[in-house]
Every structure is written in structure tokens, then in C-alpha cells.
Protein backbone atom coordinates (compact mmCIF):
# COMPACT_ATOMS: atom_id res chain seq x y z
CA UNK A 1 -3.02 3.46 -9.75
CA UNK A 2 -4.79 0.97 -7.82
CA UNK A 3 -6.70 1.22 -4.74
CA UNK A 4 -7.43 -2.15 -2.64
CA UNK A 5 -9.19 -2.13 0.97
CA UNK A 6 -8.67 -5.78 1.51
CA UNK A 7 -6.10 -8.78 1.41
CA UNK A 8 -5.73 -9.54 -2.31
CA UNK A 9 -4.27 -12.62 -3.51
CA UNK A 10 -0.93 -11.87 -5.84
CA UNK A 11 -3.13 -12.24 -8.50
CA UNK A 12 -4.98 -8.97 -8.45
CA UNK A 13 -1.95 -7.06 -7.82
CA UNK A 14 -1.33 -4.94 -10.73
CA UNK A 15 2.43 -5.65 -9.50
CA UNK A 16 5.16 -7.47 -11.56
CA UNK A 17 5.10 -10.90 -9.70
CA UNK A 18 7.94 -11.33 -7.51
CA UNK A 19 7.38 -8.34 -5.68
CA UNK A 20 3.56 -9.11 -5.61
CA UNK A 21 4.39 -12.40 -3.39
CA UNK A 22 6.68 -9.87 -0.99
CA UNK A 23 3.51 -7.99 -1.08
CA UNK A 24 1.24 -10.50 0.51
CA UNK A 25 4.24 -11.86 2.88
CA UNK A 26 4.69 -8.32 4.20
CA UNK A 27 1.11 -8.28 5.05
CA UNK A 28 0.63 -11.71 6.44
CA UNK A 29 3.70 -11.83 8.41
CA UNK A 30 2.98 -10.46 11.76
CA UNK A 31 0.13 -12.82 11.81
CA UNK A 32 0.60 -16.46 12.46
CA UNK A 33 -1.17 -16.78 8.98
CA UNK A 34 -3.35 -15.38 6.20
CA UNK A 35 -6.50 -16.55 7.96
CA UNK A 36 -5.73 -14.66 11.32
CA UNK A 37 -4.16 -11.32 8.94
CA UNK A 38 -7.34 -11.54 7.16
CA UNK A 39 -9.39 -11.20 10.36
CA UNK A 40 -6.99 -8.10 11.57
CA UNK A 41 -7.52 -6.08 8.22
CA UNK A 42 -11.36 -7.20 8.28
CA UNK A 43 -11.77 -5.39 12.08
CA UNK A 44 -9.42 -3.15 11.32
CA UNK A 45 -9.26 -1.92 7.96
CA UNK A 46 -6.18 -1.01 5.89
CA UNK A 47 -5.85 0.50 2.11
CA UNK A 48 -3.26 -0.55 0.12
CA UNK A 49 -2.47 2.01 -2.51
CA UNK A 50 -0.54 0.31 -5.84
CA UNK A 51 1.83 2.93 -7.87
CA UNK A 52 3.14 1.04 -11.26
CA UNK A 53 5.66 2.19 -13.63
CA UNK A 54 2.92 2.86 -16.39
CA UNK A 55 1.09 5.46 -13.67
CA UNK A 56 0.35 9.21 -14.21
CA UNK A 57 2.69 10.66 -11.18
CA UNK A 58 0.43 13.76 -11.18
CA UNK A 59 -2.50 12.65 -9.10
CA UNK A 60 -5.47 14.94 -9.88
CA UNK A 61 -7.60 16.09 -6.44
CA UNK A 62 -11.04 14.32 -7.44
CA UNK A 63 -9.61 10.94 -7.78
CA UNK A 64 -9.19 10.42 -4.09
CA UNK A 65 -11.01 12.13 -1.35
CA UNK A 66 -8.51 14.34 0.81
CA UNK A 67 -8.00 11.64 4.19
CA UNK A 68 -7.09 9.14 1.69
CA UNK A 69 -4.55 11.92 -0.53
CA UNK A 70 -3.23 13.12 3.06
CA UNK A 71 -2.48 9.23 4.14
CA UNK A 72 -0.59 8.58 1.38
CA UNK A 73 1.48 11.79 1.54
CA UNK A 74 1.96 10.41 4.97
CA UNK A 75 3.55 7.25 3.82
CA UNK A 76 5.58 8.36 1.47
CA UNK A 77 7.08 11.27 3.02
CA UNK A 78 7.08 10.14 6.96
CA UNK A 79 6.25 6.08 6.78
CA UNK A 80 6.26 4.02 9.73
CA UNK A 81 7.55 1.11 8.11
CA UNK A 82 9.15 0.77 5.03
CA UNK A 83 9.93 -2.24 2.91
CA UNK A 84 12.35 -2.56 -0.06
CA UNK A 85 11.02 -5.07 -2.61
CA UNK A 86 11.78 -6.89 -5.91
CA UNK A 87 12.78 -4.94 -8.72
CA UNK A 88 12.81 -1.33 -7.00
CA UNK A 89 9.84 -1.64 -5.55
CA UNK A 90 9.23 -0.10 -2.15
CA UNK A 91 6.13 -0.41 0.44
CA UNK A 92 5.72 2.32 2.94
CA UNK A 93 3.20 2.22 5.49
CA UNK A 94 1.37 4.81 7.84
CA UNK A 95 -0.88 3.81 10.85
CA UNK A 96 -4.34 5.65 10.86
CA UNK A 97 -5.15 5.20 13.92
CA UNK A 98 -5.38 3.93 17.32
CA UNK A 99 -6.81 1.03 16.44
CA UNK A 100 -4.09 -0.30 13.87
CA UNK A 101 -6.10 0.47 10.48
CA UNK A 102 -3.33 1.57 7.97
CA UNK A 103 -2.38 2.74 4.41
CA UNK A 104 0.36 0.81 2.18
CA UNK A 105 1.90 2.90 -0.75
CA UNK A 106 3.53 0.41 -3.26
CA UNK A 107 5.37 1.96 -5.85
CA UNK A 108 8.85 2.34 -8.04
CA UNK A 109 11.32 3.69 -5.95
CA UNK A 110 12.09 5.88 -8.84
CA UNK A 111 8.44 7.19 -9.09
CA UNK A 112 8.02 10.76 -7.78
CA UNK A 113 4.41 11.26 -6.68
CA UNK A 114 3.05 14.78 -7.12
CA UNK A 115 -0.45 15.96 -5.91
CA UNK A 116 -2.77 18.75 -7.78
């Protein structure tokens, strides 16, 4: 699992690459361009949480304080906005609040995510 609280480049993405660059063009693209996106996520900030094929499903209660676990429940079970990516990816998203902060979930679509 990976856990990112600001525009990466594709680079850092612990994503296979294609659907790394959908990634960053899902999150730049209701911006006129990575400079103004940046500026949005910087005021308001957003978590992008990164699910690989190689993770644990079973996602143990200390790892992740319980706003963050309940946000991500959120997004996958009720998202806002969901994207299907390269190689059966998905990207759900959930608004936390009024100001437009939000989580991503990136993961599988095969992956099941379980909480303990």
C-alpha cells in the first residue's frame, strides 16, 4: 500500500506505468494544467491511496488512523467518481469536504479490500 498527500510524478507511483500516466491525467485534468492542479491539491489537500497486486488485502487498524480507514471505505464502497484504468485498474474518489480536499483509492479491480 502506498499513501501519497501530494501530486506525484508517474515515477513514484508504485503503479505499472500505463495506468500511472492515467493517474496523473485524471488528476490534472480539470485544471488547465499541472501547475494550476498543483496549487488546488496544495490549498486543498487530497490523499491518494495506491492498492497493488502484491498488497496484503487485510488492512490491520494501526496502519491508518480511523478518518483516513473511513475515507477509503468511502471510496470504494460509495465513490463520487470513478475511473477505469489500464490493466484493471480502477480510481475511485470521495470528496472530504466542503472545500474540495479528497481521497483517491487506486487499486486492481479484482482486489477485495478488507478492514480489521
Amino acid at each position: 500500500m502506498q499513501l501519497i498527500n501530494y501530486i506525484p510524478n508517474q515515477r513514484r507511483l508504485a503503479l505499472p506505468r500505463r495506468v500511472a500516466k492515467q493517474v496523473i491525467h485524471n488528476l490534472v485534468e480539470p485544471f488547465f494544467n499541472l501547475k494550476e492542479a498543483k496549487a488546488f491539491y496544495k490549498e486543498c489537500p487530497t490523499s491518494i491511496v495506491i492498492f497493488n497486486r502484491t498488497c496484503n488485502t487485510a488492512i490491520p487498524d494501526e496502519w491508518l488512523n480511523d478518518i483516513t480507514t473511513h475515507f477509503i471505505k468511502q471510496a470504494i464502497e460509495n465513490p463520487e467518481h470513478k475511473y477505469d484504468l489500464a490493466d484493471e485498474y480502477e480510481m475511485m474518489l470521495t470528496i472530504t469536504s466542503d472545500a474540495g480536499n479528497g481521497l483517491y483509492v487506486i487499486k486492481p479491480k479484482e482486489l477485495k479490500i478488507s478492514f480489521k
